[in-house]
N, C-alpha and C. Protein backbone atom coordinates (compact mmCIF):
# COMPACT_ATOMS: atom_id res chain seq x y z
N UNK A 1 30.56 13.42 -1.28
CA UNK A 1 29.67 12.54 -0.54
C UNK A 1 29.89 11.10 -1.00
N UNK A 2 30.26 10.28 -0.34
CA UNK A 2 30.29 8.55 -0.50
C UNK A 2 29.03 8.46 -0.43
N UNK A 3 28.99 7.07 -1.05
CA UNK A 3 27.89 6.15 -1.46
C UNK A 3 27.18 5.76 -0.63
N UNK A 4 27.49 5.36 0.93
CA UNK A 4 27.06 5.19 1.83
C UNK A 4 26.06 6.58 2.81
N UNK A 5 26.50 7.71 2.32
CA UNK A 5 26.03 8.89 2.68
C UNK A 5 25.05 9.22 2.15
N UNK A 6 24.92 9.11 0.46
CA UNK A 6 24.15 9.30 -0.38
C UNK A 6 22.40 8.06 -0.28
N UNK A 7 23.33 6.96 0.37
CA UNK A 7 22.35 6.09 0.71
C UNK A 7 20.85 6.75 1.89
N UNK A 8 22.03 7.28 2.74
CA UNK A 8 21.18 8.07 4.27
C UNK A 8 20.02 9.19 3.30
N UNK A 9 20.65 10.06 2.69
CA UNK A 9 19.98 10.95 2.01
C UNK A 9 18.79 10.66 1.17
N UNK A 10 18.55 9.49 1.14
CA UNK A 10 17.87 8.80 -0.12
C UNK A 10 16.34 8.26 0.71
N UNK A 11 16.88 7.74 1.88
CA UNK A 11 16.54 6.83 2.87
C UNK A 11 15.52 8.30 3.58
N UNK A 12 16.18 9.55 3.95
CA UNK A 12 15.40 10.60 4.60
C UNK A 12 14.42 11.76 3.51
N UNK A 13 15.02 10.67 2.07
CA UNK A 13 13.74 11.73 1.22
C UNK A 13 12.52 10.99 1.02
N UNK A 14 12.53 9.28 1.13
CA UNK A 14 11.45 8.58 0.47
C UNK A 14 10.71 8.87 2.12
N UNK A 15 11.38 8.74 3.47
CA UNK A 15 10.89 8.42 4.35
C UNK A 15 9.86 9.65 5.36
N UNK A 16 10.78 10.53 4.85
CA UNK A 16 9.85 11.67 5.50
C UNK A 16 10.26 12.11 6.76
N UNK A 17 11.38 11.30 6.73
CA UNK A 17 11.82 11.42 8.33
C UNK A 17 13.18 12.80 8.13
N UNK A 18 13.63 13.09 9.75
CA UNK A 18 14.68 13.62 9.59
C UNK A 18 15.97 12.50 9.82
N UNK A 19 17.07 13.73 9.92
CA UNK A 19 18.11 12.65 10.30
C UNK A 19 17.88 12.73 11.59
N UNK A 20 17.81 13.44 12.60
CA UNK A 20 17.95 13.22 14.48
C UNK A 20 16.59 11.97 14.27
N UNK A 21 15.89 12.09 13.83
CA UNK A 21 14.63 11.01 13.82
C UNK A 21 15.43 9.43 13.76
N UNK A 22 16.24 9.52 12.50
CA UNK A 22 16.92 8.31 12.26
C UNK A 22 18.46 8.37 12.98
N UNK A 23 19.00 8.97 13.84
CA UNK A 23 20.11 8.78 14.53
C UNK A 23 21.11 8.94 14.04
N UNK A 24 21.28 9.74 13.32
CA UNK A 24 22.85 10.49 12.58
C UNK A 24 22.46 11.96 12.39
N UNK A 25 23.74 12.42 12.33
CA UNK A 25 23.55 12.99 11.94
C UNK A 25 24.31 13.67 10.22
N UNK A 26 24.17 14.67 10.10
CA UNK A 26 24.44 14.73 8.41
C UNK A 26 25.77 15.75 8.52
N UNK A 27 26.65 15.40 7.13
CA UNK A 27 27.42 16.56 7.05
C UNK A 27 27.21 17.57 6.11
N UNK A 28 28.25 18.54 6.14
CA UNK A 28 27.69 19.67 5.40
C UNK A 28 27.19 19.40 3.77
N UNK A 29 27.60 18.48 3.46
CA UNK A 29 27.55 18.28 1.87
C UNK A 29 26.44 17.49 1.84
N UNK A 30 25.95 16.39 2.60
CA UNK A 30 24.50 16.03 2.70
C UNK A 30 23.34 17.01 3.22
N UNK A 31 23.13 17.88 4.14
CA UNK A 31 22.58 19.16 4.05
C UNK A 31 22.44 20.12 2.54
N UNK A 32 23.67 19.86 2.14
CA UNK A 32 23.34 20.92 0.84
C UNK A 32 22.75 20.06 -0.29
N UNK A 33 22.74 18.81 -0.70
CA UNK A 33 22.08 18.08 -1.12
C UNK A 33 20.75 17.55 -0.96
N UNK A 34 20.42 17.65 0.41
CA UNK A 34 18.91 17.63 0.89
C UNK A 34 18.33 18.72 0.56
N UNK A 35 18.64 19.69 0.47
CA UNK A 35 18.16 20.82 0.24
C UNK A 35 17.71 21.53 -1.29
N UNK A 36 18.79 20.46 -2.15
CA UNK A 36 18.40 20.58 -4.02
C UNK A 36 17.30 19.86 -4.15
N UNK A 37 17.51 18.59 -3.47
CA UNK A 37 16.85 17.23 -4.02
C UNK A 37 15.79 17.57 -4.32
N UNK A 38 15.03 16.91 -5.09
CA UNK A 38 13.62 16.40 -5.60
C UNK A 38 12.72 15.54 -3.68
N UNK A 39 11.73 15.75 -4.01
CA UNK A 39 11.04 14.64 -2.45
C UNK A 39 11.44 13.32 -3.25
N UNK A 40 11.38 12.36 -2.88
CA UNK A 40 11.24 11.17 -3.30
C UNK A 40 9.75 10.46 -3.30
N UNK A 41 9.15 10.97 -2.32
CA UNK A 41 8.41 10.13 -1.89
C UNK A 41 7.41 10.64 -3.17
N UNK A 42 7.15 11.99 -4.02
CA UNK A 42 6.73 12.59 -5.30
C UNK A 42 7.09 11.74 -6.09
N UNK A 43 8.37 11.45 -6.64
CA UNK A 43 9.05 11.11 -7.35
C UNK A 43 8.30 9.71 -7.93
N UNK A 44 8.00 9.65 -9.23
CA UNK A 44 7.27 8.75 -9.95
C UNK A 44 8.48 8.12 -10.13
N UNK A 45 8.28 6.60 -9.87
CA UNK A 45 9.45 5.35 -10.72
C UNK A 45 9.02 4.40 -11.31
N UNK A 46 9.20 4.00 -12.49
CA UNK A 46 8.77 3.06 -13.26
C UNK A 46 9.80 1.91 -13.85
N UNK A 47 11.04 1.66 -12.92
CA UNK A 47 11.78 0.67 -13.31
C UNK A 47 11.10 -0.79 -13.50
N UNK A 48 10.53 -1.05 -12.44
CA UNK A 48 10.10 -2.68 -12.04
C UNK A 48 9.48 -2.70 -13.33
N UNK A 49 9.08 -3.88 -13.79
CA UNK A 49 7.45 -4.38 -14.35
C UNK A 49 6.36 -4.63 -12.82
N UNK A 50 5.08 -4.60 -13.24
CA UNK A 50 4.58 -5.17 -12.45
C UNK A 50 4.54 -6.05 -11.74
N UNK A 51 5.04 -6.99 -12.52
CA UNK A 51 4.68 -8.75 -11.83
C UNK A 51 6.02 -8.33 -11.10
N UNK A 52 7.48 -7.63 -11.25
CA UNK A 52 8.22 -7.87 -10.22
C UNK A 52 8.20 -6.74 -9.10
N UNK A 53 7.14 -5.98 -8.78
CA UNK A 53 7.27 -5.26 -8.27
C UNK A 53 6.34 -6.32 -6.80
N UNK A 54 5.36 -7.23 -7.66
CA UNK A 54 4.84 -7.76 -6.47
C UNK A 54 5.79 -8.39 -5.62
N UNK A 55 7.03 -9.14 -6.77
CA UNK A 55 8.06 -10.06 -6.24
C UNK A 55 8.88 -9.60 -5.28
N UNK A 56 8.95 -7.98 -5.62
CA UNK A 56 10.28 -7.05 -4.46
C UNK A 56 9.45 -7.10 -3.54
N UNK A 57 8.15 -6.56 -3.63
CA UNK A 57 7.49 -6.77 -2.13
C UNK A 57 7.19 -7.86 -1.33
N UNK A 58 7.31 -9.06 -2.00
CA UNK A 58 6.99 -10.44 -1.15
C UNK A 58 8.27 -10.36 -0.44
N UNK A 59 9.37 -10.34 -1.47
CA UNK A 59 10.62 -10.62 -1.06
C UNK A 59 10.78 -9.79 0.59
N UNK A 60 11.29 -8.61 0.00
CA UNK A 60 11.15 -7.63 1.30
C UNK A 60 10.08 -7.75 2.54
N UNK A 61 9.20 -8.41 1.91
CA UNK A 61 8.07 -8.90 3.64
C UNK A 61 8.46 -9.59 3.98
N UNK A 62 9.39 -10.76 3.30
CA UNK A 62 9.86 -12.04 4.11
C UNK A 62 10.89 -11.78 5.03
N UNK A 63 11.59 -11.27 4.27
CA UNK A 63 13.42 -10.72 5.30
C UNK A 63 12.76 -9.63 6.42
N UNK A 64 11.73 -8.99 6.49
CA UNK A 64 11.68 -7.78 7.21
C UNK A 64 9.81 -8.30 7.63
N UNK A 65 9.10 -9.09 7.85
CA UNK A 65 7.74 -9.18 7.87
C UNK A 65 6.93 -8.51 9.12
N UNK A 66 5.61 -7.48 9.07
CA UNK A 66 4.83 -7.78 9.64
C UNK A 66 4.66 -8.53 10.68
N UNK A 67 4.67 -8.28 12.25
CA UNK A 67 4.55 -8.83 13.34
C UNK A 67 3.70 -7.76 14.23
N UNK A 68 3.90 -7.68 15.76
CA UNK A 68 3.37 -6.33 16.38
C UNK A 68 4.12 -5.32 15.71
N UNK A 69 4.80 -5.21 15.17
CA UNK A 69 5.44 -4.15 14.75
C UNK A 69 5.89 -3.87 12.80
N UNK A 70 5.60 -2.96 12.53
CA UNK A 70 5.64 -2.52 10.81
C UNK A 70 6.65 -3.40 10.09
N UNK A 71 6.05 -4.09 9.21
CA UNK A 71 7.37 -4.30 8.36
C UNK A 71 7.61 -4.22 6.99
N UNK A 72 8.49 -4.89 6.09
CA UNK A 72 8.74 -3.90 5.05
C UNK A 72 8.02 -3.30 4.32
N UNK A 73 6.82 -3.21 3.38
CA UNK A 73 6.00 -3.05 3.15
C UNK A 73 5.11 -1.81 3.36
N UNK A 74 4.72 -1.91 5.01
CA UNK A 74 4.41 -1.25 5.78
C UNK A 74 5.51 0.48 5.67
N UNK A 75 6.75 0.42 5.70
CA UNK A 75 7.23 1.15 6.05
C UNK A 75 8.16 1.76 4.44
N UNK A 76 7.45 0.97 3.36
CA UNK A 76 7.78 1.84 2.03
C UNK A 76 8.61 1.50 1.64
N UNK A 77 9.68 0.23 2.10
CA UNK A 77 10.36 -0.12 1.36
C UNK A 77 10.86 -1.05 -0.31
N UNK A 78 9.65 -1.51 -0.35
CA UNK A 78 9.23 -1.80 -2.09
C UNK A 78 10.07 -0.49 -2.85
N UNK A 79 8.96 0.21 -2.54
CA UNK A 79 9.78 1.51 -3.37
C UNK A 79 11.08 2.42 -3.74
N UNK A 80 11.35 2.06 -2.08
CA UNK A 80 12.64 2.48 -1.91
C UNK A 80 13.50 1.67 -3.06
N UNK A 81 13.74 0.42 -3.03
CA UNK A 81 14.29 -0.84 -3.44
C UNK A 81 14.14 -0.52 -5.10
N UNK A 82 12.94 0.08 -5.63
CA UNK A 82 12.93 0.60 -6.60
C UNK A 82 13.78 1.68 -7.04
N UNK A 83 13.71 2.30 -6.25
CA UNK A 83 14.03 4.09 -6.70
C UNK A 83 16.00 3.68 -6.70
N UNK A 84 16.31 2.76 -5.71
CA UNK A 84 17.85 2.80 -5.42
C UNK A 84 18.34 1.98 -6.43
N UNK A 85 17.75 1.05 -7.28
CA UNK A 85 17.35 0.02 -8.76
C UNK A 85 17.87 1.09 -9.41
N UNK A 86 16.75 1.94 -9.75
CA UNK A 86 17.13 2.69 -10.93
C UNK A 86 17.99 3.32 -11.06
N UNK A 87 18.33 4.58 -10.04
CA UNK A 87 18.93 5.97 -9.92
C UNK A 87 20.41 5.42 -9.11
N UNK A 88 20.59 4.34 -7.92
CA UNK A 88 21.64 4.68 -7.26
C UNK A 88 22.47 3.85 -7.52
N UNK A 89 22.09 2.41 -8.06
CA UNK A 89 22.97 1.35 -8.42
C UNK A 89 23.45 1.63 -9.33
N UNK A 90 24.90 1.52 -9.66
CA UNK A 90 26.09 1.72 -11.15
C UNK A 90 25.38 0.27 -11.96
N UNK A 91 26.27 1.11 -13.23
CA UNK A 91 25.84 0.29 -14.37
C UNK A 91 26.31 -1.80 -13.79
N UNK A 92 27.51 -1.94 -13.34
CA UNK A 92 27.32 -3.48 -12.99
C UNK A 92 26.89 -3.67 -11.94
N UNK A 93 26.29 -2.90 -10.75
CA UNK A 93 25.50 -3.73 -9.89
C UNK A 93 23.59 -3.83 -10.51
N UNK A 94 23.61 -2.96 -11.32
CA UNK A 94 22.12 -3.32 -11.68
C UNK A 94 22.12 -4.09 -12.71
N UNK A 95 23.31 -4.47 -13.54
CA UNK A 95 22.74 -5.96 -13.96
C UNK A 95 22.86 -7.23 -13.35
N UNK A 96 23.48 -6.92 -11.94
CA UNK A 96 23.58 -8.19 -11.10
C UNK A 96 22.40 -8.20 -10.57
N UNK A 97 21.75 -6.76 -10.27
CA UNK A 97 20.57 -6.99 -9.43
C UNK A 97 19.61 -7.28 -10.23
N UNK A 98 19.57 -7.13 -11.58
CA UNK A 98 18.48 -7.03 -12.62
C UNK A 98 18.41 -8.93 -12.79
N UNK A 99 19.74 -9.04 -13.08
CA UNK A 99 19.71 -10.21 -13.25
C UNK A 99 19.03 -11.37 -12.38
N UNK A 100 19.41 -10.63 -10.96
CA UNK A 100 18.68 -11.87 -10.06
C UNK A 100 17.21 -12.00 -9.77
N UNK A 101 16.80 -10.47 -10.62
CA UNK A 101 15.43 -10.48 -10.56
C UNK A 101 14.54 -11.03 -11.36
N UNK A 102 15.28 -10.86 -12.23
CA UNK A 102 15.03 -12.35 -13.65
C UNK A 102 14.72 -13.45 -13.40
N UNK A 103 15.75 -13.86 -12.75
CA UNK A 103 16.20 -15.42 -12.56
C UNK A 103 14.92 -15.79 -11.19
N UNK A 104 14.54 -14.93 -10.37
CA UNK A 104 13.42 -15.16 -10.10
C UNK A 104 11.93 -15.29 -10.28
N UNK A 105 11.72 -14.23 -11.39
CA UNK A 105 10.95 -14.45 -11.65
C UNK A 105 10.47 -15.02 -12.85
N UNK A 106 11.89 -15.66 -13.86
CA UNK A 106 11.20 -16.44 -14.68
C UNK A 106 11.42 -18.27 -13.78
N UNK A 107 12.60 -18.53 -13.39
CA UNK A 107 12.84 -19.52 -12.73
C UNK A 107 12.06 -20.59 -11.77
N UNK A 108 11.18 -19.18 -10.63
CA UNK A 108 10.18 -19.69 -9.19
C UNK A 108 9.01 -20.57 -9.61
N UNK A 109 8.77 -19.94 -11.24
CA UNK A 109 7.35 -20.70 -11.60
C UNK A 109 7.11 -21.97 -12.14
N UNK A 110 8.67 -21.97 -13.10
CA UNK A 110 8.81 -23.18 -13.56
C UNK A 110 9.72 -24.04 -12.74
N UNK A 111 9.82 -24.29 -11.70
CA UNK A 111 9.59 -24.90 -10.57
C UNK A 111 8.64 -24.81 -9.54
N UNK A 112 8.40 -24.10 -9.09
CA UNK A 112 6.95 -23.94 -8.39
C UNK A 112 5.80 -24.45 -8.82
N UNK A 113 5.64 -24.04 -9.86
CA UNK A 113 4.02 -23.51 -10.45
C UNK A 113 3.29 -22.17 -9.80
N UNK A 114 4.17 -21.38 -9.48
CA UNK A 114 3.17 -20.37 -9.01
C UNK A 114 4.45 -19.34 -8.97
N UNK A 115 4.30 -18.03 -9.15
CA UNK A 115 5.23 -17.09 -8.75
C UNK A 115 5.72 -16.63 -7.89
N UNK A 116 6.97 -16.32 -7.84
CA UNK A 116 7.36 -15.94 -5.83
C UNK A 116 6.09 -15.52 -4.82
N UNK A 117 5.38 -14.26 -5.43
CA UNK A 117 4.82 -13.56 -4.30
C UNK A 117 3.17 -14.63 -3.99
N UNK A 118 3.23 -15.74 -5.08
CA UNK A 118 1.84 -16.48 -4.70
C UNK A 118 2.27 -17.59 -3.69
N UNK A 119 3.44 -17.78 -3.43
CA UNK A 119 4.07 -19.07 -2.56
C UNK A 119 3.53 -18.77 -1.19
N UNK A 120 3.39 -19.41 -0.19
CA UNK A 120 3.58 -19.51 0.89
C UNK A 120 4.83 -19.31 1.62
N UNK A 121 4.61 -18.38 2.31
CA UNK A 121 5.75 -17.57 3.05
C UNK A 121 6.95 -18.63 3.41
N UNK A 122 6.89 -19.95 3.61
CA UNK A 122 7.42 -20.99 4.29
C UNK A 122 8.39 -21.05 2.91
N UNK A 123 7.49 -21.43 1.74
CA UNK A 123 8.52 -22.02 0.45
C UNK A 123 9.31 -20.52 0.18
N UNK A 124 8.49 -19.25 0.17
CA UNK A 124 9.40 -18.10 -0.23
C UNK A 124 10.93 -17.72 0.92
N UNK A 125 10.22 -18.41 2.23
CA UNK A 125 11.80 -18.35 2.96
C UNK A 125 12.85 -19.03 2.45
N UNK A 126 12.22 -20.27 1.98
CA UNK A 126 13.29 -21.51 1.55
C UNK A 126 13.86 -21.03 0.33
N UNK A 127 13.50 -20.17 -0.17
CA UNK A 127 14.20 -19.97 -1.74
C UNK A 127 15.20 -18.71 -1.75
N UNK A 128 14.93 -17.68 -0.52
CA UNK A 128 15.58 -16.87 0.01
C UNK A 128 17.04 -17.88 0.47
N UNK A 129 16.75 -18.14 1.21
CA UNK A 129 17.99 -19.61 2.22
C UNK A 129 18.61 -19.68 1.18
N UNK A 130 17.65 -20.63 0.23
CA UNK A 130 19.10 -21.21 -0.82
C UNK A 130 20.00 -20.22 -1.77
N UNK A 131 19.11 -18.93 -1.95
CA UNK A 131 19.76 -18.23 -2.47
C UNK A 131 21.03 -17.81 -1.70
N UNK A 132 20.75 -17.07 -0.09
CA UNK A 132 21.81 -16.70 0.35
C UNK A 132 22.80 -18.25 0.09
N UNK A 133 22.71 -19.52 0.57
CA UNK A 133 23.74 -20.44 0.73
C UNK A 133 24.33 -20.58 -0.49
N UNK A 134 23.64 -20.41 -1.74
CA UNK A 134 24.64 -20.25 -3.33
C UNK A 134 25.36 -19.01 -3.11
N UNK A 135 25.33 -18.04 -2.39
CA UNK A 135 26.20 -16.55 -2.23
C UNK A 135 27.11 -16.29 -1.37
N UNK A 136 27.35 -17.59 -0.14
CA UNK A 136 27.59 -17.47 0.94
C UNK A 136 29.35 -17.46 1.16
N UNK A 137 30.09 -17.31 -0.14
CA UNK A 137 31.59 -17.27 -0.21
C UNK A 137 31.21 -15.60 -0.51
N UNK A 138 30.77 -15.45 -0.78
CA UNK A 138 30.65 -14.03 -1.08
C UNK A 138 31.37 -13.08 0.23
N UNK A 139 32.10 -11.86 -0.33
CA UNK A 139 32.68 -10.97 0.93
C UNK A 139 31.69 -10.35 1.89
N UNK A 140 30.50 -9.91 1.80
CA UNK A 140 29.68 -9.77 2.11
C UNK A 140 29.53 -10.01 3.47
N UNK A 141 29.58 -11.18 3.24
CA UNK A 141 28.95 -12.33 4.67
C UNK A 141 30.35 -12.48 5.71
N UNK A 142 31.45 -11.68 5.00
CA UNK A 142 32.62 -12.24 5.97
C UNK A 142 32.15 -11.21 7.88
N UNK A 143 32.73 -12.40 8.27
CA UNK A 143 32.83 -12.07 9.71
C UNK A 143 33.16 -10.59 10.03
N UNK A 144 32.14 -9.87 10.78
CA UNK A 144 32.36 -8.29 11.40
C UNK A 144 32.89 -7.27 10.14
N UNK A 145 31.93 -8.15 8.66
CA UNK A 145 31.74 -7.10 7.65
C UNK A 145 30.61 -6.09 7.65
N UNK A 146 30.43 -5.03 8.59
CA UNK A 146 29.45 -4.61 9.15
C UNK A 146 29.69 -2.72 8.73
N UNK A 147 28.90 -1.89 8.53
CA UNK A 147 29.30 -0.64 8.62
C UNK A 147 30.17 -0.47 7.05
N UNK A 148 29.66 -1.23 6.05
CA UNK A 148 30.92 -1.29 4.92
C UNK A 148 30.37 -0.20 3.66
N UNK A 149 31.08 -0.09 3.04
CA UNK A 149 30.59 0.64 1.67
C UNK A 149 30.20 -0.68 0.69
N UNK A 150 28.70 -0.10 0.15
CA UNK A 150 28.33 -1.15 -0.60
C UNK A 150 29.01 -2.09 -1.76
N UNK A 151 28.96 -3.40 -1.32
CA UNK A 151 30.00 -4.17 -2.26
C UNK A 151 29.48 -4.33 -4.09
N UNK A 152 30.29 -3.71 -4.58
CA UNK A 152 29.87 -3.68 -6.02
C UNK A 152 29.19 -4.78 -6.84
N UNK A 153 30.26 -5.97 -6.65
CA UNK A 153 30.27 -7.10 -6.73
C UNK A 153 29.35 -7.93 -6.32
N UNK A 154 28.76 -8.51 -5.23
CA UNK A 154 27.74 -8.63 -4.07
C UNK A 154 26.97 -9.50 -4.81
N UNK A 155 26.43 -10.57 -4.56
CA UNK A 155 25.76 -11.22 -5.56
C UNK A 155 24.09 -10.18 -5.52
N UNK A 156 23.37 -11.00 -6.27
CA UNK A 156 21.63 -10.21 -5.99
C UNK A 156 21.31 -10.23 -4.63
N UNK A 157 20.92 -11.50 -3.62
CA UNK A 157 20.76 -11.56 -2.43
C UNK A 157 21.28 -10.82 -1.81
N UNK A 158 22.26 -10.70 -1.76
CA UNK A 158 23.54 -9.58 -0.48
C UNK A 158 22.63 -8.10 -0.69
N UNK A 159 22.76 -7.77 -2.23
CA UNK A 159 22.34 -6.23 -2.50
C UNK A 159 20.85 -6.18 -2.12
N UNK A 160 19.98 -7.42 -2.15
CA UNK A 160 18.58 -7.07 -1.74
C UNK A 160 18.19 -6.76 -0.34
N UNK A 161 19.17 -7.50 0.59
CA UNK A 161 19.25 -7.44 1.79
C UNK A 161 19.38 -6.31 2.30
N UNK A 162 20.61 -5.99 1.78
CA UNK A 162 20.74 -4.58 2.35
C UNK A 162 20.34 -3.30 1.81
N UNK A 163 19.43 -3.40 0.68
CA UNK A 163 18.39 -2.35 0.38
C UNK A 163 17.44 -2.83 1.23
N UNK A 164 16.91 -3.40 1.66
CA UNK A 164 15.70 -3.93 2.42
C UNK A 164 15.94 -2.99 3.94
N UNK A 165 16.64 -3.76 4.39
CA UNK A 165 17.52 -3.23 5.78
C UNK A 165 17.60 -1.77 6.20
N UNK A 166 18.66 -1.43 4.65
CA UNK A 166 18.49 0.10 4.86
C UNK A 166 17.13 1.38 4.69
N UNK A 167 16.36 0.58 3.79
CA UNK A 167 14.94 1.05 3.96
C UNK A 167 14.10 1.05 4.64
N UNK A 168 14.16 0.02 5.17
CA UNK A 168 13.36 -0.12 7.13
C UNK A 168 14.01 0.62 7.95
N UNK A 169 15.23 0.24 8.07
CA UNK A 169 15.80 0.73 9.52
C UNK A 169 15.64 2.88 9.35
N UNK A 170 15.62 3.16 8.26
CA UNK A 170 16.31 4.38 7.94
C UNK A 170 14.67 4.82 7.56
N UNK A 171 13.69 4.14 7.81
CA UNK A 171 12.04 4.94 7.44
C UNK A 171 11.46 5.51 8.78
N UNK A 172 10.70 5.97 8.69
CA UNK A 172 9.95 6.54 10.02
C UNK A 172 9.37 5.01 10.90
N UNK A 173 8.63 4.68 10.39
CA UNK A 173 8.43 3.21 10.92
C UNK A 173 9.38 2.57 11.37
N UNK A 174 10.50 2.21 11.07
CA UNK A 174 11.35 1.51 11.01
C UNK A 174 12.20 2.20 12.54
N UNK A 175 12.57 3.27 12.48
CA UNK A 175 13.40 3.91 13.22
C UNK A 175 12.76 4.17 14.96
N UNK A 176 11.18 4.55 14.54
CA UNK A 176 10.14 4.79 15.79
C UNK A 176 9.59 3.90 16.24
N UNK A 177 9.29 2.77 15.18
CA UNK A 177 8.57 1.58 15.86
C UNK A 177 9.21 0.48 16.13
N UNK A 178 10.19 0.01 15.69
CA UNK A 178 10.93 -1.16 15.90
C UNK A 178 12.05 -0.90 16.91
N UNK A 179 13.31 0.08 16.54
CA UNK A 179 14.42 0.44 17.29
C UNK A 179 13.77 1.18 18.02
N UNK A 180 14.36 1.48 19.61
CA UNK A 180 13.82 2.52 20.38
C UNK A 180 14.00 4.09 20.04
N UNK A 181 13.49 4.67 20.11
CA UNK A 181 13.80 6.23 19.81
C UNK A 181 13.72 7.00 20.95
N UNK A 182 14.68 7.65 20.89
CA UNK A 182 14.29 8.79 22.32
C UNK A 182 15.04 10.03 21.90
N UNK A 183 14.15 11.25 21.22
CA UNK A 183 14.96 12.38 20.54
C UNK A 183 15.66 13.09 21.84
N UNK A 184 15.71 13.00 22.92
CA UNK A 184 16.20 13.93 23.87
C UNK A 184 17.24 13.61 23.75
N UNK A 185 18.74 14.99 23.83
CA UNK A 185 19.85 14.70 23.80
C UNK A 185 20.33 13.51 24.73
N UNK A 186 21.44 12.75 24.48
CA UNK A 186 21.90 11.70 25.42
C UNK A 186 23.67 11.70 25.32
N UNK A 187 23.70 11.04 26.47
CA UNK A 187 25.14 10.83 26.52
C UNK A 187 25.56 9.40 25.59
N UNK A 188 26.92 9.43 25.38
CA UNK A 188 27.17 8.22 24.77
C UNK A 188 27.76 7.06 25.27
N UNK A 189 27.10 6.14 25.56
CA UNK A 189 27.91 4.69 26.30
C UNK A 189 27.92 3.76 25.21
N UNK A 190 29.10 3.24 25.32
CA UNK A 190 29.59 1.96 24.24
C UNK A 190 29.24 0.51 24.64
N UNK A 191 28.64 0.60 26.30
CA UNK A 191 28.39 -0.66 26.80
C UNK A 191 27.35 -0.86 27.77
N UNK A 192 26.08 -0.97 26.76
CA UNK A 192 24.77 -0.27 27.37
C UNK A 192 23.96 -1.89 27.29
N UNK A 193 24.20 -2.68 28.02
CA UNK A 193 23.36 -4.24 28.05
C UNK A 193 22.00 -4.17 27.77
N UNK A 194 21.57 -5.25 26.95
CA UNK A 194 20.34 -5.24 26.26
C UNK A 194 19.64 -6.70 26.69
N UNK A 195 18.64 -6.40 27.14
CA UNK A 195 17.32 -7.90 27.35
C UNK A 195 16.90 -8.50 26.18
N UNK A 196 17.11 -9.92 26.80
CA UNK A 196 16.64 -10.70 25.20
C UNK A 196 15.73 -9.84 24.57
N UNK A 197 14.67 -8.88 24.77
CA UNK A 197 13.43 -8.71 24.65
C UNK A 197 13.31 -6.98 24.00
N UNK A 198 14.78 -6.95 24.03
CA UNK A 198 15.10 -5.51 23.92
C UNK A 198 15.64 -5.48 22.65
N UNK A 199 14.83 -4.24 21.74
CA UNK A 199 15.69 -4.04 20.62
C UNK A 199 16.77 -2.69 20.55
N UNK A 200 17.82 -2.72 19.59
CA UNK A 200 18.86 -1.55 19.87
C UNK A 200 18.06 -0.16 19.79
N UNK A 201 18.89 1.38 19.95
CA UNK A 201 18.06 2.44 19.68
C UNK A 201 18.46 2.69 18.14
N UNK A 202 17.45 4.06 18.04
CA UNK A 202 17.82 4.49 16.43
C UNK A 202 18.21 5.69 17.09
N UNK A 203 18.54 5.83 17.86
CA UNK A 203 19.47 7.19 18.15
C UNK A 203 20.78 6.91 19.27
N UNK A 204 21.90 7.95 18.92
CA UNK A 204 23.03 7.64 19.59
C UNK A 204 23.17 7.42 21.02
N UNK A 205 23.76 6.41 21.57
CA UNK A 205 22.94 6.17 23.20
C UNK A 205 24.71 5.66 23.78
């Protein structure tokens, strides 16, 4: 099982969902692994400290926020972001990620005066921004780098993003309320036009 597989599996234990729920489906070796696993959503984690656990969740509301529709927060991704911290990141991406979690939360205050998650959503976007634009040579961001195996390397921003992302998109909330869902079998079209107003499905269309 790749890393990217193991991600899906991770994503359908905290979430509660299935995979036809979230629009893939699984292969045999993720089936037999769903089937050992521990729940997640049981699963006690105690990586964060407190004060940064508020910070993952500000963070993650900003990139993913609350509108008519669930957002990160809402749909459990704090935790997720936790659990993939501890257990799924290798030894050098969690001191990149550890590190940037540092650097936020000792850094935001002594410039701020106040800690990430007490800012106003406006200054916590702006500090997001500058972070991505200090990361932005990064491979990550290259053009129609999309569908990739997670970049080891990746600065903090890149890896928060796409724990964020993959924890929404891949939660029950995320998959039913935001993307369209329609469990009835479907055919597959590659060139299915979408209204400004229209978001993609979470199932194969």
């Amino acid at each position: 099982m790749n890393r990217r597989e193991f991600l899906q599996c991770a994503a359908i234990l905290i979430s509660g969902a299935s995979a036809s729920q979230l629009g893939f489906s699984l292969s045999a070796e993720q089936t037999t692994y769903l089937a050992t696993a521990p729940d997640y959503n049981t699963t006690a984690v105690d990586y964060f400290t407190p004060a940064q656990r508020k910070i993952v969740a500000a963070m993650a509301e900003i990139i993913i926020p609350r509108t008519d529709t669930p957002g990160a927060i809402d749909a459990g991704v704090p935790k997720y972001i936790e659990l993939m911290a501890a257990n799924w990141l290798n030894e050098g991406e969690r001191a990149i990620f550890d590190a940037g979690l540092q650097d936020i939360e000792n850094r935001i205050p002594q410039a701020y005066g106040e800690s990430f998650d007490q800012l106003p959503s406006s200054q916590q976007l702006e500090i997001l921004e500058a972070l991505e634009e200090d990361a932005s040579d990064s491979e990550w961001y290259e053009f129609g780098n999309t569908l990739r195996e997670f970049i080891s390397e990746a600065p903090f921003i890149c890896q928060f993003k796409e724990l964020t992302i993959w924890g929404f998109f891949t939660s029950e909330e995320g998959a039913s309320q935001v993307l369209r869902y329609d469990p009835m079998p479907m055919y597959f079209d590659g060139d299915v036009p979408l209204k400004n107003d229209q978001s993609t499905w979470s199932s194969p269309f």
